[in-house]
Protein backbone atom coordinates (compact mmCIF):
# COMPACT_ATOMS: atom_id res chain seq x y z
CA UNK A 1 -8.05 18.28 -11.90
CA UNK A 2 -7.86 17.03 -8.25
CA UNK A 3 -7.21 13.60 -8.33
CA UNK A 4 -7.52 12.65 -4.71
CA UNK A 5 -11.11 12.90 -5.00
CA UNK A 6 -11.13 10.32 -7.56
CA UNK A 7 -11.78 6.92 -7.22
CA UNK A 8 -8.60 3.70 -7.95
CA UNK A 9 -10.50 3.22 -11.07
CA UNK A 10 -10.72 6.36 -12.37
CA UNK A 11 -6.91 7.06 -11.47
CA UNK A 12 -5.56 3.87 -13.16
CA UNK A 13 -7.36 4.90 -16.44
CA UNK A 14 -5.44 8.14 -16.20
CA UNK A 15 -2.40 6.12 -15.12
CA UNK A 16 -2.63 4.08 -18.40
CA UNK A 17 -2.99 7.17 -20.79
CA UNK A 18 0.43 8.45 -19.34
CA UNK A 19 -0.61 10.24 -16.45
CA UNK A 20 1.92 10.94 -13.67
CA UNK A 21 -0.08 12.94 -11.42
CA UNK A 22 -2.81 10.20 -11.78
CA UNK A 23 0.00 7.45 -10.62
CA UNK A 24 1.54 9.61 -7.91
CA UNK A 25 -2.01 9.66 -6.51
CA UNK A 26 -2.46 6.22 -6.55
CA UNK A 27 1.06 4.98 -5.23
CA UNK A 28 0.32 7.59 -2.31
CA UNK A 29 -2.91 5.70 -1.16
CA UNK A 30 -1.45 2.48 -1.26
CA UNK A 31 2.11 2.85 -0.12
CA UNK A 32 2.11 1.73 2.93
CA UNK A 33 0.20 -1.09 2.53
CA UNK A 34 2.66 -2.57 -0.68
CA UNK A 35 5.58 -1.29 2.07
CA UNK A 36 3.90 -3.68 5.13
CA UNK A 37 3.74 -6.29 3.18
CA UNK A 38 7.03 -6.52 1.86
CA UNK A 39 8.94 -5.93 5.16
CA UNK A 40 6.24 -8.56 7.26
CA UNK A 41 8.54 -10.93 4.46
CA UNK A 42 11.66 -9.20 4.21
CA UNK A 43 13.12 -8.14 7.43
CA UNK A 44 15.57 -5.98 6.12
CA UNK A 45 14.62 -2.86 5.19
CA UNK A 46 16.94 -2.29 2.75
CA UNK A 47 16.45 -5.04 0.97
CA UNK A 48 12.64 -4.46 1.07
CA UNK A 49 12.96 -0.59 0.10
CA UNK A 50 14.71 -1.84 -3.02
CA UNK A 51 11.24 -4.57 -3.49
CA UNK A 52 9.18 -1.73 -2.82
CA UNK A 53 10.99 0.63 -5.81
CA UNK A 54 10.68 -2.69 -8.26
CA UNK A 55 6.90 -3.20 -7.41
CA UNK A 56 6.17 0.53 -8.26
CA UNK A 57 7.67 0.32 -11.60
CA UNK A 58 6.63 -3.00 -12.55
CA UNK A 59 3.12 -1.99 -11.24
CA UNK A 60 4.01 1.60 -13.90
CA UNK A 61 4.61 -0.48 -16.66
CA UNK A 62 2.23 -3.03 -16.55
CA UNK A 63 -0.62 -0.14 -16.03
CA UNK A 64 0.98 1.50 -19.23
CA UNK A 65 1.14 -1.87 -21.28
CA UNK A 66 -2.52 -2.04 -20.81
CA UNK A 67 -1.90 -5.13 -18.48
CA UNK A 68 -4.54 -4.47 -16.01
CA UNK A 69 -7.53 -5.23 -16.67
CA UNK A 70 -10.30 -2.93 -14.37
CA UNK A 71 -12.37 -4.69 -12.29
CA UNK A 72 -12.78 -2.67 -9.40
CA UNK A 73 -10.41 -4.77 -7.42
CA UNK A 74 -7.43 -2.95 -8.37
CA UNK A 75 -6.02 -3.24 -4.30
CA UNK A 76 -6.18 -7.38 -5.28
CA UNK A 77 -4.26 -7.17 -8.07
CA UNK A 78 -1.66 -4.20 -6.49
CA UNK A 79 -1.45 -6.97 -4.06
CA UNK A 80 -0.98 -10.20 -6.31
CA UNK A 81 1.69 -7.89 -7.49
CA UNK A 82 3.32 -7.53 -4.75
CA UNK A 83 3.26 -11.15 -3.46
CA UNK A 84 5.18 -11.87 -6.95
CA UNK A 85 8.03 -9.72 -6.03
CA UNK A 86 8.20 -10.79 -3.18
CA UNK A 87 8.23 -14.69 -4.16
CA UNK A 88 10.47 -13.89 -7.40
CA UNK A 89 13.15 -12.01 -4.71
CA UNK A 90 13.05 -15.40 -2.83
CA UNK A 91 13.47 -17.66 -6.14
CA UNK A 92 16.32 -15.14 -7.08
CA UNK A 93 18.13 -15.90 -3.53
CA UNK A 94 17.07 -19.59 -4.43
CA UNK A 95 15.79 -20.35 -0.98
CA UNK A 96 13.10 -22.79 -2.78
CA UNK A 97 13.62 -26.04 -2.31
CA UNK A 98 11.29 -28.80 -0.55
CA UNK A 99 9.83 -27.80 2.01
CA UNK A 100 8.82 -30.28 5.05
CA UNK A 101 5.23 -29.01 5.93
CA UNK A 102 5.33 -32.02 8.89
CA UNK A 103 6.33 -35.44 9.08
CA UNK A 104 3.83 -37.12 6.51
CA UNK A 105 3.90 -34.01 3.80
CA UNK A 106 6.71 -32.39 1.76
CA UNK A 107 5.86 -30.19 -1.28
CA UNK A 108 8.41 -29.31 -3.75
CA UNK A 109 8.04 -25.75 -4.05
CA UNK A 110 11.09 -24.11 -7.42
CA UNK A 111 13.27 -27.11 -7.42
CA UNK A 112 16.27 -25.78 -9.42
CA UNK A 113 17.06 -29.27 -11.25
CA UNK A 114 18.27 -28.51 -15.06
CA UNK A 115 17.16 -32.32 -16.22
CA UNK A 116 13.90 -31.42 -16.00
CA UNK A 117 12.06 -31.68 -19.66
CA UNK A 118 9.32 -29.07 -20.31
CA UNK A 119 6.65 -31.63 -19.49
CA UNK A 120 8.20 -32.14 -15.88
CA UNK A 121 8.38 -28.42 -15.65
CA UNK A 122 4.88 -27.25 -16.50
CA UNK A 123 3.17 -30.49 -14.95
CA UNK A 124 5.62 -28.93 -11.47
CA UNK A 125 4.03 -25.41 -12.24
CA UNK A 126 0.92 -26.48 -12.74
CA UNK A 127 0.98 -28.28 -9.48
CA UNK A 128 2.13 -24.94 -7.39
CA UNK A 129 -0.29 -23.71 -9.59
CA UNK A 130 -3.40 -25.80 -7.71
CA UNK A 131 -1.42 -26.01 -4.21
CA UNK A 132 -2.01 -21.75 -4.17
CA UNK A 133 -5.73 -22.11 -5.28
CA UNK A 134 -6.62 -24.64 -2.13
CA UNK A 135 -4.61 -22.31 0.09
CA UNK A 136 -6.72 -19.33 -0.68
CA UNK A 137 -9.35 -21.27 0.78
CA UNK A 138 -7.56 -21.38 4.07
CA UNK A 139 -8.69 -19.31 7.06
CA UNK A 140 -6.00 -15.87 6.58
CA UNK A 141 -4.21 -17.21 9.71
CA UNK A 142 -3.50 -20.44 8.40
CA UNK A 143 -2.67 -19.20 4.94
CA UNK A 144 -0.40 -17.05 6.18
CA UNK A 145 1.72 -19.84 7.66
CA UNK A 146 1.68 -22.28 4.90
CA UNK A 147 2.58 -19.56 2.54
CA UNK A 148 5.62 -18.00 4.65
CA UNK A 149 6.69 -21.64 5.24
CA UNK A 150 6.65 -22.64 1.49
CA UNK A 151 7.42 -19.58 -0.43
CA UNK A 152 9.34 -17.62 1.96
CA UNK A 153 11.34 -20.39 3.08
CA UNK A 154 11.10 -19.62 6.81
CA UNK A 155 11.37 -21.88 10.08
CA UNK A 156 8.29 -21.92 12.26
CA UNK A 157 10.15 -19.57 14.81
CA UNK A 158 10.63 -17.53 12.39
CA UNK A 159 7.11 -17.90 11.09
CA UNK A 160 6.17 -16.89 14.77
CA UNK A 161 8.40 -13.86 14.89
CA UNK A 162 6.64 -12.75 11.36
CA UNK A 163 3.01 -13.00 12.55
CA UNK A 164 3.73 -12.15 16.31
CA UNK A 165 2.18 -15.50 17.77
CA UNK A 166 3.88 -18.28 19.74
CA UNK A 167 5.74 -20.93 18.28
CA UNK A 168 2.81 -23.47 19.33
CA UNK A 169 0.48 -21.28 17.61
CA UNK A 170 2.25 -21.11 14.53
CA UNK A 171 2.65 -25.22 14.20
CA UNK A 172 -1.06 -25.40 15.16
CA UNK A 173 -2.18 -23.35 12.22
CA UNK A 174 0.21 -25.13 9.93
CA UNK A 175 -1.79 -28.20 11.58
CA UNK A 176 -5.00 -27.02 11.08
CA UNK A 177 -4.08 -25.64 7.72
CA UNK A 178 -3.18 -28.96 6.24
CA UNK A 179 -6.30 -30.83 8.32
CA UNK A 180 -8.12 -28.42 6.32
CA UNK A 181 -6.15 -29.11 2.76
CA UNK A 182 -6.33 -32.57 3.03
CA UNK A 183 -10.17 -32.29 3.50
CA UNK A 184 -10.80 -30.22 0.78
CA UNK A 185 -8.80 -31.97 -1.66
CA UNK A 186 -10.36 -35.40 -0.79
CA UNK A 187 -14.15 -33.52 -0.85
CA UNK A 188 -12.75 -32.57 -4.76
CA UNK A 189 -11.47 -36.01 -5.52
């Protein structure tokens, strides 16, 4: 059976009954996409070969729990996958703390405080929870900033070094992106 000919969909079902061929096939089309994303977080490539490895094999067994759930979209999910590694690596290092957007705003983004109670905790999780559903409405530019400046933990030069603008650029989309938050929430409220 060739399986380059077949589609994501048809390869993950073969995946999920234990296929290896079928999984090979699939980790070759989307390799270097998993890989780009990882090192446009991580710098160091060592560090994000050793991401890369753990998304493959978390992607393996989640595909062979029966975790994924077909929709046609698996290159979303590969990718919501990917963006977990890549925040869990980050909460590992515990670089999350609060995070100064600008001088009004300040989101708390894994505070590491042991006296929190469980209601503390899931009412915090449930806010990062609804901060990441208004960002996805963001333009990809501006998402891209507020997301390496809260989850990655980086400074706006290094935000600008990441996404190959100016520095100016990168605080006016972190601008713009919280014009456009604010807006959004308040149309909600």
């Amino acid at each position: 059976m060739k399986t380059d000919v077949l589609t994501d969909s048809a390869l993950v079902l073969l995946a999920t009954e234990g296929s290896e061929k079928a999984f090979t096939e699939i980790l070759q089309r989307h390799r270097m996409t998993v890989y780009k994303s990882i090192l446009a977080k991580i710098p160091d490539r060592d560090l994000a070969d050793d991401l890369y490895q753990d998304v493959w094999i978390k992607v393996m067994f989640l595909l062979r729990e029966g975790k994924y759930r077909d929709e046609g979209r698996f290159g979303g999910w590969l990718t919501r996958v990917t963006q977990n590694a890549v925040v869990d690596y980050f909460r590992r290092q515990k670089q999350f703390s609060t995070v100064s957007l600008d001088d009004n705003y300040s989101v708390g983004v894994d505070r590491q405080d042991d006296g929190l109670n469980w209601e503390e905790v899931a009412v915090d999780a449930a806010a990062k929870e609804e901060v990441l559903l208004w960002m996805k409405k963001l333009p990809k530019e501006q998402y891209e900033v507020v997301y390496l400046r809260m989850y990655a933990g980086l400074s706006f030069q290094e935000i600008a070094e990441e996404t190959n603008v100016s520095i100016n650029t990168a605080l006016g989309r972190m601008r713009y992106a919280l014009i456009n938050l604010r807006k959004m929430m308040q149309a909600a409220a």
